[in-house]
Protein backbone atom coordinates (compact mmCIF):
# COMPACT_ATOMS: atom_id res chain seq x y z
CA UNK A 1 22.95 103.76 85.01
CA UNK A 2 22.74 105.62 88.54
CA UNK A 3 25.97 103.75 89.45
CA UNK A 4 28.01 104.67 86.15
CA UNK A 5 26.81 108.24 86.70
CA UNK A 6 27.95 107.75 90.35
CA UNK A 7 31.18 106.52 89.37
CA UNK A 8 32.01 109.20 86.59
CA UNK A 9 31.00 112.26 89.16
CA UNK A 10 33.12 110.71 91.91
CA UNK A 11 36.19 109.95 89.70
CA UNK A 12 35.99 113.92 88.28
CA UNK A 13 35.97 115.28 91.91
CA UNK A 14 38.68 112.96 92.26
CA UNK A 15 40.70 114.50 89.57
CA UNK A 16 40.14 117.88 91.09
CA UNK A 17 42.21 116.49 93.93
CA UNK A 18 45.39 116.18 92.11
CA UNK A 19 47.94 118.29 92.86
CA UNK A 20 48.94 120.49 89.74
CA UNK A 21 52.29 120.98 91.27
CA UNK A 22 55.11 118.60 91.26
CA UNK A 23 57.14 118.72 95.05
CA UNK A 24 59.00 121.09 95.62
CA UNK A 25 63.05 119.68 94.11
CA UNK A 26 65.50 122.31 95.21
CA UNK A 27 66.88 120.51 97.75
CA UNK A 28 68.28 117.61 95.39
CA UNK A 29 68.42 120.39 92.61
CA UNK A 30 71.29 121.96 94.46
CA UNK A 31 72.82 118.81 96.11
CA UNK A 32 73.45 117.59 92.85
CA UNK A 33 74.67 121.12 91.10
CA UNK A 34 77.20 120.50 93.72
CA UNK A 35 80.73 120.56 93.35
CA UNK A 36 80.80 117.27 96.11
CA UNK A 37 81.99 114.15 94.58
CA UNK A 38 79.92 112.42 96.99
CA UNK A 39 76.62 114.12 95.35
CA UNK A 40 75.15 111.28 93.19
CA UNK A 41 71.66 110.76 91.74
CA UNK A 42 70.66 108.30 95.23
CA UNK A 43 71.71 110.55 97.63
CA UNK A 44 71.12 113.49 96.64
CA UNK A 45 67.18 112.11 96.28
CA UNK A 46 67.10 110.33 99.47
CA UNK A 47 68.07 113.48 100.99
CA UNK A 48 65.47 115.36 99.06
CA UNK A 49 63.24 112.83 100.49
CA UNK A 50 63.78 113.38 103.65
CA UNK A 51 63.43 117.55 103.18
CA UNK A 52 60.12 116.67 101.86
CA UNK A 53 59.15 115.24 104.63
CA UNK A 54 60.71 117.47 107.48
CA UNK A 55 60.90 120.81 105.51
CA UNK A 56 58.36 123.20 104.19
CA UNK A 57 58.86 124.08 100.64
CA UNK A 58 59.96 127.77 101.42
CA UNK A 59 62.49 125.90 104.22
CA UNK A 60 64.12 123.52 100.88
CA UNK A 61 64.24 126.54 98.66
CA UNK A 62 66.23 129.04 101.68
CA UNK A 63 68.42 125.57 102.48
CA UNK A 64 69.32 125.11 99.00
CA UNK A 65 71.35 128.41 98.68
CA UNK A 66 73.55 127.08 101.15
CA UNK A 67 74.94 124.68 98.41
CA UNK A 68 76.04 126.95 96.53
CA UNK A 69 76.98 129.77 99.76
CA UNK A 70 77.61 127.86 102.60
CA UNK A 71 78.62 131.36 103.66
CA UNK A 72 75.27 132.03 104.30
CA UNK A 73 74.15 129.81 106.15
CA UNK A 74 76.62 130.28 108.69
CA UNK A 75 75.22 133.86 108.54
CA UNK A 76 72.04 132.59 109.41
CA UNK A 77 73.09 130.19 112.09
CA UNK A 78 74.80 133.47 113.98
CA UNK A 79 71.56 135.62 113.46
CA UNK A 80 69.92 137.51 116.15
CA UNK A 81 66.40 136.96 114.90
CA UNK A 82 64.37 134.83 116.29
CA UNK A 83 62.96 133.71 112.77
CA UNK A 84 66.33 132.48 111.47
CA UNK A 85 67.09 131.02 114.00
CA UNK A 86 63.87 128.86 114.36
CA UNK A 87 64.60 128.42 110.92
CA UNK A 88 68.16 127.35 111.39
CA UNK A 89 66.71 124.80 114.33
CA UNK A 90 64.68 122.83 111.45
CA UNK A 91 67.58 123.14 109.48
CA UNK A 92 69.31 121.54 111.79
CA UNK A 93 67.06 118.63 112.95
CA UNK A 94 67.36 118.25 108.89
CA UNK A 95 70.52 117.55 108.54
CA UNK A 96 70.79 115.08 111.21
CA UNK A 97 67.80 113.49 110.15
CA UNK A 98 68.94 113.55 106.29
CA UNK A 99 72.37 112.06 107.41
CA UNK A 100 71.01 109.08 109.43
CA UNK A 101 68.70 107.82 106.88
CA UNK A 102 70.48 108.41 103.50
CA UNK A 103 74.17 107.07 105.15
């Protein structure tokens, strides 16, 4: 009895555990709202993939809006501050990451 009562306690803190929030998406989201004939389903996820595992979730959902502006992203890249442009620098080791796995 202990060990059912053992095993009932440890698989409800267990359950606690789970995350209650699915990954963060926008990244594949936007790549495949794209108008990029390239964009399918498998790409679009493998690089979604690969945000998810270089990119904080506030880093996929600024790096989506390029998809749809690419304008502003090259705004970003010519910022002054020091904040977009560390941000622009994990951007950046992104893509290059992104394009040598999922190509």
């Amino acid at each position: 009895m202990k060990h059912l009562t053992f095993g009932l306690l440890l698989a409800a803190l267990g359950m606690a555990f789970i995350p209650t929030q699915a990954p963060a998406d926008d990244i594949r989201r936007a790549c495949l709202q794209s108008d990029r004939r390239a964009s399918t389903i498998a790409l679009c996820g493998c690089i979604q993939s690969v945000a998810n595992r270089t990119l904080t979730k506030g880093d996929q959902k600024r790096g989506a809006k390029f998809f749809r502006d690419p304008q502003s992203a090259q705004d970003i890249r010519q910022s002054d501050r020091s904040s977009n442009e560390r941000f622009w620098l994990r951007w950046k080791s992104f893509g290059e990451t992104a394009q040598a796995i999922c190509s």
